[in-house]
C-alpha atoms as a PDB file:
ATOM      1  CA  UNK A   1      14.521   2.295 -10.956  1.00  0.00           C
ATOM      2  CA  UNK A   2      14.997   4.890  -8.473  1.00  0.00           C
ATOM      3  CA  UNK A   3      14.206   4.824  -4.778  1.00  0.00           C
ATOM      4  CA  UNK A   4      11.026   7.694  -5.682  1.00  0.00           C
ATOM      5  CA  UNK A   5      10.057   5.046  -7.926  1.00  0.00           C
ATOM      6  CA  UNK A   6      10.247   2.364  -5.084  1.00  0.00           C
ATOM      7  CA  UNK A   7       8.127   4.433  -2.422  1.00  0.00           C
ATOM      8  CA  UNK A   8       5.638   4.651  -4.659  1.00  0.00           C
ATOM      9  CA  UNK A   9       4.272   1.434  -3.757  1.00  0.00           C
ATOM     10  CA  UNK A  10       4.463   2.483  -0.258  1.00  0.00           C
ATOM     11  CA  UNK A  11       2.802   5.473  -0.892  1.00  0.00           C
ATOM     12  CA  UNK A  12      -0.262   3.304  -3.038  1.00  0.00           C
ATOM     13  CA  UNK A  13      -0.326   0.933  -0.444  1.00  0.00           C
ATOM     14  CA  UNK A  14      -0.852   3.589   2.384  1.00  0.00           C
ATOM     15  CA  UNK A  15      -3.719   5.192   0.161  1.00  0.00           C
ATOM     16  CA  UNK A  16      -5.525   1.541  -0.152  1.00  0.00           C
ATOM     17  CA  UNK A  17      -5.423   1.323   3.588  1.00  0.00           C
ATOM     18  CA  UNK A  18      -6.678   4.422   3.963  1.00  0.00           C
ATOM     19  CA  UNK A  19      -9.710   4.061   1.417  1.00  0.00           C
ATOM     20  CA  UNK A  20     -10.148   0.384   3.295  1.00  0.00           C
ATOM     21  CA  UNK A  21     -10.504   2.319   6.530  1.00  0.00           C
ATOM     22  CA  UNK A  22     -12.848   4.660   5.446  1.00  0.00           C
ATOM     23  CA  UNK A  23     -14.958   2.221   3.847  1.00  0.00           C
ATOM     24  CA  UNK A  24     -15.065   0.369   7.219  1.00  0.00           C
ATOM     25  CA  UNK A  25     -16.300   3.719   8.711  1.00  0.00           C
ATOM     26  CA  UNK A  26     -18.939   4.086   6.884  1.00  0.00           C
ATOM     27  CA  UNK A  27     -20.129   0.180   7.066  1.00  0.00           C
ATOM     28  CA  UNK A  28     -20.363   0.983  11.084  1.00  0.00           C
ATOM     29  CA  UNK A  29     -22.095   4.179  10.503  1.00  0.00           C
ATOM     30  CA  UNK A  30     -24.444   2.457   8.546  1.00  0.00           C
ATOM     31  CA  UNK A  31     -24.859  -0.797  10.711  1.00  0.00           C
ATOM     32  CA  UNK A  32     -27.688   1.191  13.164  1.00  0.00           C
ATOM     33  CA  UNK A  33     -29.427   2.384  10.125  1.00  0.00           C
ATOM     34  CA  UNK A  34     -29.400  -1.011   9.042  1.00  0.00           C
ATOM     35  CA  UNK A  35     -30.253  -3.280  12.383  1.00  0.00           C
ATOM     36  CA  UNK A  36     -33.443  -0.572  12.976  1.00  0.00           C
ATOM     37  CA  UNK A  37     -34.900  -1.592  10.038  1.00  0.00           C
ATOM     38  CA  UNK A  38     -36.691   1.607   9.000  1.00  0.00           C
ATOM     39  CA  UNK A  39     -34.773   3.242   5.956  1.00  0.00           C
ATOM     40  CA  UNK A  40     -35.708   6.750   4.057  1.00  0.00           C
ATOM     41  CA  UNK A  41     -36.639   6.009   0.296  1.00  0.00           C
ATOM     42  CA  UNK A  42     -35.838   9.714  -0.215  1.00  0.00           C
ATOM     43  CA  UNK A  43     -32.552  10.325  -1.768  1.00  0.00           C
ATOM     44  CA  UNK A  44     -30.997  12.836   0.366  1.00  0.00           C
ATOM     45  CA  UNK A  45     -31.660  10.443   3.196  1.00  0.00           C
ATOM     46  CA  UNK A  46     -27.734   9.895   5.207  1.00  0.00           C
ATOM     47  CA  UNK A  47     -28.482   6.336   4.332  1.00  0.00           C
ATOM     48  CA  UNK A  48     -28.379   7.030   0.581  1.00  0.00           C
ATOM     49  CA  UNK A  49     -25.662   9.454   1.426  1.00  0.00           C
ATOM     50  CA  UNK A  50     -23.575   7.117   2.784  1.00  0.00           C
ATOM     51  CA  UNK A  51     -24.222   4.469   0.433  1.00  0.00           C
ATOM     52  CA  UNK A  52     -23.242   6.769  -2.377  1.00  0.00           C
ATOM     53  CA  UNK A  53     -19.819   7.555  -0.810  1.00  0.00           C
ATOM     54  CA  UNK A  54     -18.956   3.859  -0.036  1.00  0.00           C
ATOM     55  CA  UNK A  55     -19.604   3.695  -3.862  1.00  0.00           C
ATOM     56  CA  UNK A  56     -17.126   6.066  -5.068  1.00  0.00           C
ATOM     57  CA  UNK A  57     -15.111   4.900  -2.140  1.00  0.00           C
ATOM     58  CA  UNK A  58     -14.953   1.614  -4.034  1.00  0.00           C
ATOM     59  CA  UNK A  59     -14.180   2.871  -7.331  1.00  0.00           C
ATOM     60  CA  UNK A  60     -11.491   4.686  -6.016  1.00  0.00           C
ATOM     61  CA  UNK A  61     -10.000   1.912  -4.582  1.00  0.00           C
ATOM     62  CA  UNK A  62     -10.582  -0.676  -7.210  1.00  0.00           C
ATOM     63  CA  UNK A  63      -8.532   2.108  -9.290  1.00  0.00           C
ATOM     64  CA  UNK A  64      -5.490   1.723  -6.293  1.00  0.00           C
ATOM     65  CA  UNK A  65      -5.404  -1.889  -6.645  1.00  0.00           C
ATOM     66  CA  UNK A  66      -5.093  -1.785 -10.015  1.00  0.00           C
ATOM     67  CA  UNK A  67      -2.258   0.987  -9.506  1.00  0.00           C
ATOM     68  CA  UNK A  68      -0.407  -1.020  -6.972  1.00  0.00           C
ATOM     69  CA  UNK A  69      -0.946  -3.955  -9.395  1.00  0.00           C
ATOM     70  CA  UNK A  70       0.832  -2.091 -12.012  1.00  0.00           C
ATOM     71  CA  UNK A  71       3.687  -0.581  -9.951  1.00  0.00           C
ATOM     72  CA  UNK A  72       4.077  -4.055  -8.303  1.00  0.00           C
ATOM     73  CA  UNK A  73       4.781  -5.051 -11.590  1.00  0.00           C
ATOM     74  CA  UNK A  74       7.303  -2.648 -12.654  1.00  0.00           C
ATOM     75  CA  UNK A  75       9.225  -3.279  -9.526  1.00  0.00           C
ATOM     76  CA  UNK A  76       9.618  -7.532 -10.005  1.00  0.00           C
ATOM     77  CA  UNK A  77      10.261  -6.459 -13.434  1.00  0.00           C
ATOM     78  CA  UNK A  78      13.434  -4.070 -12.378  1.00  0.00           C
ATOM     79  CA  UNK A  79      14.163  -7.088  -9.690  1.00  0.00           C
ATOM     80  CA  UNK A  80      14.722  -9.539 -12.551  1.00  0.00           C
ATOM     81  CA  UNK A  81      17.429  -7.538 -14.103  1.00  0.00           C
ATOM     82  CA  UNK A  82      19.246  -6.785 -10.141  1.00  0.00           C
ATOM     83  CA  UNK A  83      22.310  -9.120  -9.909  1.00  0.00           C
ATOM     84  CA  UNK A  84      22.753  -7.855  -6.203  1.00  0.00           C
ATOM     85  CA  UNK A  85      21.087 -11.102  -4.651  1.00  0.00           C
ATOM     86  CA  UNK A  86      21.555  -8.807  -1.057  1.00  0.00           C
ATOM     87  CA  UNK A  87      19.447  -5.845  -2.922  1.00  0.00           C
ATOM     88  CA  UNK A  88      16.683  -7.919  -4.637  1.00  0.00           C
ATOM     89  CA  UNK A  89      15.768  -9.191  -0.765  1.00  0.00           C
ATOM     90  CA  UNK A  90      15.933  -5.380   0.624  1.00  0.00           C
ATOM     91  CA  UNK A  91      13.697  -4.319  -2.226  1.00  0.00           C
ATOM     92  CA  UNK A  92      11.202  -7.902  -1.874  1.00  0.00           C
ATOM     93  CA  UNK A  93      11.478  -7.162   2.006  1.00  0.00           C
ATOM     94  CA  UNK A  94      10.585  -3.181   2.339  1.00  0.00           C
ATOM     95  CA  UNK A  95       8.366  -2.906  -0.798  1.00  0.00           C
ATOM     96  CA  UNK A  96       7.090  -6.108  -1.632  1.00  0.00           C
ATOM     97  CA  UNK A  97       5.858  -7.402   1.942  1.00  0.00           C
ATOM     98  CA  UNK A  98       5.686  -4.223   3.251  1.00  0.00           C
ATOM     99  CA  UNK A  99       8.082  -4.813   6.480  1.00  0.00           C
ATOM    100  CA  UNK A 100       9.509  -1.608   8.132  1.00  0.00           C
ATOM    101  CA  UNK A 101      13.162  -0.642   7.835  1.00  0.00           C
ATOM    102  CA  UNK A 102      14.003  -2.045  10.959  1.00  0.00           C
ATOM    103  CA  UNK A 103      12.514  -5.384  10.089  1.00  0.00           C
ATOM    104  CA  UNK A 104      14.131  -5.293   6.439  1.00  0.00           C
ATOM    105  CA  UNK A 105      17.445  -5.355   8.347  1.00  0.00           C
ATOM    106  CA  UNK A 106      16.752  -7.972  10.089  1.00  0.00           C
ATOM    107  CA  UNK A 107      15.614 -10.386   7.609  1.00  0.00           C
ATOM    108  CA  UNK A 108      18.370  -8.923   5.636  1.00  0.00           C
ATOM    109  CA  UNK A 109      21.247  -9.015   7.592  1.00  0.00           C
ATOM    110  CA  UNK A 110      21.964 -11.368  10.303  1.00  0.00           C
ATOM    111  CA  UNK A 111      21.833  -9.747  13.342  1.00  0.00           C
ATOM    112  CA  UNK A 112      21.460  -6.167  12.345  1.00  0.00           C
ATOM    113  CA  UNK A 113      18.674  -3.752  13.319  1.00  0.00           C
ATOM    114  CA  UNK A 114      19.610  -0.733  12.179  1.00  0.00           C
ATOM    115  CA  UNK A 115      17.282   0.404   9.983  1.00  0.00           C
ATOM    116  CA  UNK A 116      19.614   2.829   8.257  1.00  0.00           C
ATOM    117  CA  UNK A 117      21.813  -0.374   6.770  1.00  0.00           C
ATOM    118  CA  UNK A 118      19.223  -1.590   4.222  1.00  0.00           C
ATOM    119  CA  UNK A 119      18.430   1.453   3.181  1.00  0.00           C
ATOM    120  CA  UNK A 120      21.846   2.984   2.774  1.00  0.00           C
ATOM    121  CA  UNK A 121      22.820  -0.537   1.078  1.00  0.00           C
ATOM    122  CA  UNK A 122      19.733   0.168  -1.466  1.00  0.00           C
ATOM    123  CA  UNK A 123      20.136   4.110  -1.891  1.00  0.00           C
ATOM    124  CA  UNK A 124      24.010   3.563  -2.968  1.00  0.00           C
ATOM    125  CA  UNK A 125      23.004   0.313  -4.867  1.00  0.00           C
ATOM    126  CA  UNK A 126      20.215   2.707  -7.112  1.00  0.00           C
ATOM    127  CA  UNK A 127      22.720   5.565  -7.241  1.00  0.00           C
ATOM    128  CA  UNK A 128      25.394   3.105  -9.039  1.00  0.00           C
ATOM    129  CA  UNK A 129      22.884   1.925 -11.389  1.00  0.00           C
ATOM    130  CA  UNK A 130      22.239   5.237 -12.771  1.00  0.00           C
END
């Protein structure tokens, strides 16, 4: 596993969220269309419009999910084979509940905030196992 590997999730996550939000757009640009009761039957209405992209919005993150799924996977999978019992909590922490640095340490080490710790533990940890 390497740490590119690891902030992949992170990086799938932040694309969900940003699908989520713009599917939550759209929902609130449709809500007046929707409350006044008189819709367009024509297809290039902005209802139908926006209807279409909340579909492909959808697809696209059903597709994420299942990505994240996937590299979710892979990651407990590498976890099961980490002896480092200090290193398995960095990795559940930062990529698995999706804490920042800062709070990784914390949870991680008693009494330390510095965000740099965890990660420095983790970066030298992956650089060993190589």
């Amino acid at each position: 596993m390497t740490l590119e590997e690891l902030k992949t999730v992170s990086h799938i996550r932040k694309e969900i969220d940003l699908i989520e939000q713009s599917i939550a757009e759209l929902d609130s640009l449709l809500l007046p269309a929707r409350q006044g009761g008189a819709r367009s039957t024509q297809p290039s209405s902005p209802v139908e419009s926006h209807l279409r992209k909340k579909l492909t919005l959808e697809a696209r993150l059903r597709r994420k999910q299942g990505e994240l799924l996937d590299a979710l996977e892979n990651v407990l999978d590498w976890l099961d084979t980490v002896d480092d019992g200090n290193i398995r909590s960095i990795v559940t922490a930062r990529y698995i509940l999706k804490k920042s640095w800062k709070e990784t340490a914390a949870m991680c080490y008693e009494g330390i905030t510095d965000k740099s710790v965890p990660y420095n533990a983790l970066k030298n940890y992956l650089k060993r196992a190589d």
